[in-house]
PDB file of N, CA and C in Angstrom:
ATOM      1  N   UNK A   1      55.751  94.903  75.404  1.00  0.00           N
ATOM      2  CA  UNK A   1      54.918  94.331  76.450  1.00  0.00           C
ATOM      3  C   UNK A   1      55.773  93.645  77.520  1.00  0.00           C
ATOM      4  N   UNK A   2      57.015  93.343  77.118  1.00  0.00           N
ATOM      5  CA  UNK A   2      57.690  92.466  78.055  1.00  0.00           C
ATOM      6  C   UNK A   2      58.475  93.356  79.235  1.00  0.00           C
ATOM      7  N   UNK A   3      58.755  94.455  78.102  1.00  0.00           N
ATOM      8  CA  UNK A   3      59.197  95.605  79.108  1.00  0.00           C
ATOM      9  C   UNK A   3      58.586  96.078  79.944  1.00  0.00           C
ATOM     10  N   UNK A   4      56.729  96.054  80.007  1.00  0.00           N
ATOM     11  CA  UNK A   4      56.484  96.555  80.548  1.00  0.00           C
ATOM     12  C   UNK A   4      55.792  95.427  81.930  1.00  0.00           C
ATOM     13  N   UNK A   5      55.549  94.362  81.651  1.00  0.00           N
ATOM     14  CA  UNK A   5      55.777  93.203  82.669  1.00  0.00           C
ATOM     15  C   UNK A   5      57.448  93.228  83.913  1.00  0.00           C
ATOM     16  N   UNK A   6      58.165  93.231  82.908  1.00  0.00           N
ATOM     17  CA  UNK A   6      59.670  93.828  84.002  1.00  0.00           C
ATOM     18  C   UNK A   6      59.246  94.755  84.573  1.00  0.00           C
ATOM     19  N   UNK A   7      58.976  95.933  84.386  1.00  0.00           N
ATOM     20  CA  UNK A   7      58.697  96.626  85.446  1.00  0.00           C
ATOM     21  C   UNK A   7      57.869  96.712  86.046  1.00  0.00           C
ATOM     22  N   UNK A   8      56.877  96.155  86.120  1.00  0.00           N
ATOM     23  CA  UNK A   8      55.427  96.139  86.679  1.00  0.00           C
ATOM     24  C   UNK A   8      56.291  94.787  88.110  1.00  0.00           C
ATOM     25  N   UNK A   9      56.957  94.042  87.379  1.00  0.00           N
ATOM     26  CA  UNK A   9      57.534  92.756  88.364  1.00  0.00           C
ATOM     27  C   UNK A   9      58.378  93.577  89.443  1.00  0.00           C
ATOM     28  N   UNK A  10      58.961  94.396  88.773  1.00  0.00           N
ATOM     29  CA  UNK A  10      60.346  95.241  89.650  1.00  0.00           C
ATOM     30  C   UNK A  10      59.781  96.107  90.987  1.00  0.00           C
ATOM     31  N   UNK A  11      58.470  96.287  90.576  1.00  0.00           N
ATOM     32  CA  UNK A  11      57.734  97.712  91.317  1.00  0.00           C
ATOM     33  C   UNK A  11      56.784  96.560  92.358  1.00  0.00           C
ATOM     34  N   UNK A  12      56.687  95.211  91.713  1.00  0.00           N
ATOM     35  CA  UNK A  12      55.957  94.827  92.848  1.00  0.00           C
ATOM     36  C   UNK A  12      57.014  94.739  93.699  1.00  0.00           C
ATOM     37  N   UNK A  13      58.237  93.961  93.268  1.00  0.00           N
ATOM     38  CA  UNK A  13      59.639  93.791  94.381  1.00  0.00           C
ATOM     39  C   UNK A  13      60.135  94.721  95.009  1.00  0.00           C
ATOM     40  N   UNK A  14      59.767  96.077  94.805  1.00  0.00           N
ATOM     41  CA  UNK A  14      59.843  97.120  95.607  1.00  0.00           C
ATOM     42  C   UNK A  14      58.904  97.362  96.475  1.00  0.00           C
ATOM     43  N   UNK A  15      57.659  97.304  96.440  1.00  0.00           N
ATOM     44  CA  UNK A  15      55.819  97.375  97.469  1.00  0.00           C
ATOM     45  C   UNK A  15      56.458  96.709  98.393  1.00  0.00           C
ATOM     46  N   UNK A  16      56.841  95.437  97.755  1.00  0.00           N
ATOM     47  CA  UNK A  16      56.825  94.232  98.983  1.00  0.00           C
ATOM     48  C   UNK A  16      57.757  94.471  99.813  1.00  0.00           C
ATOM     49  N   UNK A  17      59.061  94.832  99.411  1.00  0.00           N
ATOM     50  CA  UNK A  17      60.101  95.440 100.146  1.00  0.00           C
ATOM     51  C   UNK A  17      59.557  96.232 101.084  1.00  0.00           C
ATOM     52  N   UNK A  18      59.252  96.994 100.722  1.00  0.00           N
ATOM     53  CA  UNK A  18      58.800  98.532 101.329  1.00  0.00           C
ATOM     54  C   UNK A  18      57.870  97.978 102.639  1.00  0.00           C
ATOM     55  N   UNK A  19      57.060  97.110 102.313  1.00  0.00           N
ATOM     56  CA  UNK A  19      55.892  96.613 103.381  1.00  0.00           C
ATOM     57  C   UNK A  19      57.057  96.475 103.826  1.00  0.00           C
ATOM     58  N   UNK A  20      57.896  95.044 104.390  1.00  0.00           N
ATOM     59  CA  UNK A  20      58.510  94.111 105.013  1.00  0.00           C
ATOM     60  C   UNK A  20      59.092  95.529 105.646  1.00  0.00           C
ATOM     61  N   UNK A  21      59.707  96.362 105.016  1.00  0.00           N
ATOM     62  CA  UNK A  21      60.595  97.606 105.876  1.00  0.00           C
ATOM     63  C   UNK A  21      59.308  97.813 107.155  1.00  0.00           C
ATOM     64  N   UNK A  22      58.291  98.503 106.628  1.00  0.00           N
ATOM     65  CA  UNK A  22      57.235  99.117 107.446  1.00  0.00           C
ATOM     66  C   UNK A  22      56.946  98.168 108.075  1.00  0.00           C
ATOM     67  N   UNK A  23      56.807  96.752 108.161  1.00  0.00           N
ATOM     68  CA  UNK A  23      56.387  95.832 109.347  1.00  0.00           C
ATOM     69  C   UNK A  23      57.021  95.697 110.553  1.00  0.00           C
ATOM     70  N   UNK A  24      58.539  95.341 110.045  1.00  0.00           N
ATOM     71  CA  UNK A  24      59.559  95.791 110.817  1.00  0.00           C
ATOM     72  C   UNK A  24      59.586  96.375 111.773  1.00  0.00           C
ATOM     73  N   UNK A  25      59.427  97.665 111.280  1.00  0.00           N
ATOM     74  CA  UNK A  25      60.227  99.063 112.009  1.00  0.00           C
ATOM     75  C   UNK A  25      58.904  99.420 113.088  1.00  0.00           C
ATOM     76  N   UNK A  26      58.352  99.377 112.659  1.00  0.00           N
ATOM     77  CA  UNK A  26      56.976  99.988 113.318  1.00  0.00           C
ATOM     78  C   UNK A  26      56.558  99.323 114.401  1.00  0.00           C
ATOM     79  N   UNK A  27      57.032  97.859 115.179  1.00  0.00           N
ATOM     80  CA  UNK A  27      57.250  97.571 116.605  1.00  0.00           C
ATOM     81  C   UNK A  27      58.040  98.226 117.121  1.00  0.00           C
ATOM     82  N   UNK A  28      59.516  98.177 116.666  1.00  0.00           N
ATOM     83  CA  UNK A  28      60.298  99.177 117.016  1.00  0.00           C
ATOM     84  C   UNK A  28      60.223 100.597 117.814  1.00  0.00           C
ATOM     85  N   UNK A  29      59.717 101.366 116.678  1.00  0.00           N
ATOM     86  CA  UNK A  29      59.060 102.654 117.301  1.00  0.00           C
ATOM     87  C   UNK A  29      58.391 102.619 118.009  1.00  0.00           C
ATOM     88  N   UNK A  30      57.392 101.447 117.975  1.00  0.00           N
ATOM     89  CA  UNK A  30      56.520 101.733 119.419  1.00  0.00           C
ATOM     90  C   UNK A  30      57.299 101.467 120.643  1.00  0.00           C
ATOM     91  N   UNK A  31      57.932 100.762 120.522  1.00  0.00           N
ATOM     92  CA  UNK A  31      59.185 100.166 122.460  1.00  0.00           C
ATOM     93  C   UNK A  31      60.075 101.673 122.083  1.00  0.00           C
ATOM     94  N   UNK A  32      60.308 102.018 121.295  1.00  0.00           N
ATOM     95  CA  UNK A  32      61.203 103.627 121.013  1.00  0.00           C
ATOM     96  C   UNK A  32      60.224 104.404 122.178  1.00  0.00           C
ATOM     97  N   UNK A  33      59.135 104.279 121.823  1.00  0.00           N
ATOM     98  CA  UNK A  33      57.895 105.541 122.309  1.00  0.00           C
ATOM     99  C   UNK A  33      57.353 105.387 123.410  1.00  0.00           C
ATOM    100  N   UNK A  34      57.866 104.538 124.056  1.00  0.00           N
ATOM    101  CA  UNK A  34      57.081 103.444 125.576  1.00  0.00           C
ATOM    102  C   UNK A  34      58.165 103.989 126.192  1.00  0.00           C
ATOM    103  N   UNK A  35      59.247 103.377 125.717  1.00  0.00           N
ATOM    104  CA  UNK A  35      60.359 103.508 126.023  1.00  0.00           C
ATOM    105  C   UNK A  35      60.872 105.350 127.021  1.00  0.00           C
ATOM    106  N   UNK A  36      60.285 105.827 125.819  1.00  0.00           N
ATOM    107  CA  UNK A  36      60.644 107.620 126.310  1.00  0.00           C
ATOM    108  C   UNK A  36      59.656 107.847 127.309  1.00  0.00           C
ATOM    109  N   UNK A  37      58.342 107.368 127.086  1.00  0.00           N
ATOM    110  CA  UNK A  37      57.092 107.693 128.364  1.00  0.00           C
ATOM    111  C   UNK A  37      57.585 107.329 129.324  1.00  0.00           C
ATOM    112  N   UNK A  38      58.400 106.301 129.766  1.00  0.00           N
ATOM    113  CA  UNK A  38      58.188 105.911 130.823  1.00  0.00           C
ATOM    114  C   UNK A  38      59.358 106.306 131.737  1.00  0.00           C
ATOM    115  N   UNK A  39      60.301 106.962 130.407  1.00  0.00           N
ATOM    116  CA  UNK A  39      61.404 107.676 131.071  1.00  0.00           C
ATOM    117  C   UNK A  39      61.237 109.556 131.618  1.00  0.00           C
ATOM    118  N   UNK A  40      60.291 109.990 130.897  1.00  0.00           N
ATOM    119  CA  UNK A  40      59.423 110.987 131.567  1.00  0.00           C
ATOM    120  C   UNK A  40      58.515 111.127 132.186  1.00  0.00           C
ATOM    121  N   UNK A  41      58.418 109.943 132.729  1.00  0.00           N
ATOM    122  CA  UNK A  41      56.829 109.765 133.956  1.00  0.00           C
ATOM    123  C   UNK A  41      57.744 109.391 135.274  1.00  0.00           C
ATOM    124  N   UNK A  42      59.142 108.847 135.191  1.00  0.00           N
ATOM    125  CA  UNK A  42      59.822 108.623 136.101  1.00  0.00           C
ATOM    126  C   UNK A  42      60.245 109.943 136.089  1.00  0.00           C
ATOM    127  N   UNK A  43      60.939 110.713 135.830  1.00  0.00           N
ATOM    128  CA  UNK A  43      61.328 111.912 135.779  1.00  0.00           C
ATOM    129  C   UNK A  43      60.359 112.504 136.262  1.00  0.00           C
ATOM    130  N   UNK A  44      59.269 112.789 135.922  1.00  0.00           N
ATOM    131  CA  UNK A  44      58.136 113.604 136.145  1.00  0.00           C
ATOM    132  C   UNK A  44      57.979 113.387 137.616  1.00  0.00           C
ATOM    133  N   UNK A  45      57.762 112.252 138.241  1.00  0.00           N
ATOM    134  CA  UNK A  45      57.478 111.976 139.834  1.00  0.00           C
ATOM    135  C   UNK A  45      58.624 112.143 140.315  1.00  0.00           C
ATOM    136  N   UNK A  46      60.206 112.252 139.931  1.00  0.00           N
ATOM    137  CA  UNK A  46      61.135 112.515 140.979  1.00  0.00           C
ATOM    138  C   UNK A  46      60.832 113.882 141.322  1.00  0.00           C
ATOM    139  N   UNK A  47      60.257 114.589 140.043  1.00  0.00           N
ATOM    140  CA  UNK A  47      60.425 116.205 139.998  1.00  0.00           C
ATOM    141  C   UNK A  47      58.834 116.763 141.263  1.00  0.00           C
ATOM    142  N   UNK A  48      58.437 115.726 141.723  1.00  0.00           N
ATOM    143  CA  UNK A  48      56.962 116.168 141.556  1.00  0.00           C
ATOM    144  C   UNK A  48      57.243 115.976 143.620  1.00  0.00           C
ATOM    145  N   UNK A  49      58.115 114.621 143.735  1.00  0.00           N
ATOM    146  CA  UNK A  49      58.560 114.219 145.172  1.00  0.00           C
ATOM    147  C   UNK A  49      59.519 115.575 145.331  1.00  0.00           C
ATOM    148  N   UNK A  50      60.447 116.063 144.330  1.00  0.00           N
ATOM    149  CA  UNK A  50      60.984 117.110 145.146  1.00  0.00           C
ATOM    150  C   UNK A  50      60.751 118.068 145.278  1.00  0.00           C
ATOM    151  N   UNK A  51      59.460 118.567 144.832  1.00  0.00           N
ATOM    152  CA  UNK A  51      58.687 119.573 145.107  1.00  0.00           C
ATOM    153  C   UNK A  51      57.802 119.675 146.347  1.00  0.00           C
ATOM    154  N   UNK A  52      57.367 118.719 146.677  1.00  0.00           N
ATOM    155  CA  UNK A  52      56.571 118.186 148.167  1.00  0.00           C
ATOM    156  C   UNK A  52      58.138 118.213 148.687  1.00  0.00           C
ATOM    157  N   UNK A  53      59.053 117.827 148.672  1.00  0.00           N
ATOM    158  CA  UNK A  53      59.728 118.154 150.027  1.00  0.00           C
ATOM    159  C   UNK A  53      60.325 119.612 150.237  1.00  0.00           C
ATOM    160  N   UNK A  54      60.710 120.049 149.017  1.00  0.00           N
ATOM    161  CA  UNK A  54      60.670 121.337 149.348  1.00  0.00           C
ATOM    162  C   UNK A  54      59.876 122.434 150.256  1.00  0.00           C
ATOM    163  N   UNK A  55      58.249 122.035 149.654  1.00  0.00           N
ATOM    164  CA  UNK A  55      57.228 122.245 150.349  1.00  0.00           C
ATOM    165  C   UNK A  55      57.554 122.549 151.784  1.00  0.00           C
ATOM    166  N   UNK A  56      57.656 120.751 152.220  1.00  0.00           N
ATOM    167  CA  UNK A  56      57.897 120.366 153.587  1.00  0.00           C
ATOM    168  C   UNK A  56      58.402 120.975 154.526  1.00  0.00           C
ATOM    169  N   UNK A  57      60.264 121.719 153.892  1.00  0.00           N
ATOM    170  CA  UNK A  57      61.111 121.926 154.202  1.00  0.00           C
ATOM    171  C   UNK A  57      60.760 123.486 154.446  1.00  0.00           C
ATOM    172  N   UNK A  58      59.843 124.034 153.597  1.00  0.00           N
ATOM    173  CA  UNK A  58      59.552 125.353 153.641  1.00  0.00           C
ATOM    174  C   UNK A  58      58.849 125.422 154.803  1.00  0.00           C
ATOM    175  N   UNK A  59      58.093 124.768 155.152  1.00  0.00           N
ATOM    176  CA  UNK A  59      56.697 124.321 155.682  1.00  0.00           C
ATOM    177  C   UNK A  59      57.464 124.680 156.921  1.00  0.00           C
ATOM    178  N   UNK A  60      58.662 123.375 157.880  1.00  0.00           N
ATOM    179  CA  UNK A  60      59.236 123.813 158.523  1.00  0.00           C
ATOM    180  C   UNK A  60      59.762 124.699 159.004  1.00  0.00           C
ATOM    181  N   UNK A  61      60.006 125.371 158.090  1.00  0.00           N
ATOM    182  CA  UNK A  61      61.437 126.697 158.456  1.00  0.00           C
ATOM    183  C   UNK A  61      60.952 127.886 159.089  1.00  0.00           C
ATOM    184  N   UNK A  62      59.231 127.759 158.424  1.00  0.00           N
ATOM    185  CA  UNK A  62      58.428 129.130 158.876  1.00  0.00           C
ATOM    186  C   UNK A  62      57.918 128.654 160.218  1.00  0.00           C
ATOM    187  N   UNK A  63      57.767 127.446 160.819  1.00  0.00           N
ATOM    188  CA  UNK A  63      57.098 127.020 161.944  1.00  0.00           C
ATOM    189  C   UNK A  63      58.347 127.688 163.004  1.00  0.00           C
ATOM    190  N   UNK A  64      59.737 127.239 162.740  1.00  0.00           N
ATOM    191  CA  UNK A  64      60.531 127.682 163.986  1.00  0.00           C
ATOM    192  C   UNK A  64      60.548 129.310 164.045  1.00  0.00           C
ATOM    193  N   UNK A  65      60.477 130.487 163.206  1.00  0.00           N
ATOM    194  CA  UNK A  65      60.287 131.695 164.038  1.00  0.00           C
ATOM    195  C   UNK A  65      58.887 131.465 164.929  1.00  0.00           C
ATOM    196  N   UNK A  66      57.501 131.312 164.127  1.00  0.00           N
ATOM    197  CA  UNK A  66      56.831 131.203 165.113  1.00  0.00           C
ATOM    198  C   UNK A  66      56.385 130.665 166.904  1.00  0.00           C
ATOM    199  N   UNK A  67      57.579 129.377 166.652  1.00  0.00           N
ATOM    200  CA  UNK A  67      57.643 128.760 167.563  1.00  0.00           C
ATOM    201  C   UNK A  67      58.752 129.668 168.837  1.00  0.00           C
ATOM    202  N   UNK A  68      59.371 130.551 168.132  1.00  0.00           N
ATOM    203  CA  UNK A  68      60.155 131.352 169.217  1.00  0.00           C
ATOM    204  C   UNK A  68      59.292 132.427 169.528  1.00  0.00           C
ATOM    205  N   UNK A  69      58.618 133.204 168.831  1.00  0.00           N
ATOM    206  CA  UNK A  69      57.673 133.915 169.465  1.00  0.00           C
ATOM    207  C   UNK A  69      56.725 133.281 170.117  1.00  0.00           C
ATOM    208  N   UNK A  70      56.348 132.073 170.268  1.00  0.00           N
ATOM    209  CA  UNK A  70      55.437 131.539 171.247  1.00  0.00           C
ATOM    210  C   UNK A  70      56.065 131.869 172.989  1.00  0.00           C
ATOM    211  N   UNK A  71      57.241 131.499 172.637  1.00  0.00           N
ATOM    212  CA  UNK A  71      57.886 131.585 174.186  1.00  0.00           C
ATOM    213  C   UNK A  71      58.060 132.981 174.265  1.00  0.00           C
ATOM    214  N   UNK A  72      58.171 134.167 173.971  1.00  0.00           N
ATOM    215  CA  UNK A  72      58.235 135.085 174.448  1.00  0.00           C
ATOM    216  C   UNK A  72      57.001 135.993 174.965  1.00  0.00           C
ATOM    217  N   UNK A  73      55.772 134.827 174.303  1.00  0.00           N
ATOM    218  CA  UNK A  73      54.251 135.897 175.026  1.00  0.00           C
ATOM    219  C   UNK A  73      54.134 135.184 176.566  1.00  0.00           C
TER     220      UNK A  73
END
């Protein structure tokens, strides 16, 4: 019976461990996981601004032939 009190004691000192690990860690991961969003939402809008200027730039490039055939009608 005593043996089996030791281990019943040992296995709680392990649960409890185990919680205290999982209490821990698990703020952690969340600033881990914030952390990455917010580094792909910045990413995401540089990618998103250099697509509108591309746009832009396209936008331009086709206006100047037209604009030379204006002067020749």
């Amino acid at each position: 019976m005593a043996k089996l009190d030791s281990l019943q004691k040992r296995l709680d000192l392990a649960e409890e461990a185990s919680k205290g690990l999982i209490d821990s860690t698990t703020p952690g991961f969340g600033k881990l996981v914030d952390a990455d969003m917010e580094t792909v939402s910045t990413r995401m809008k540089a990618l998103q601004t250099q697509q509108q200027l591309a746009i832009q730039a396209l936008n331009i490039a086709n206006q100047a032939p037209q604009a030379m055939l204006q002067l020749f009608r």
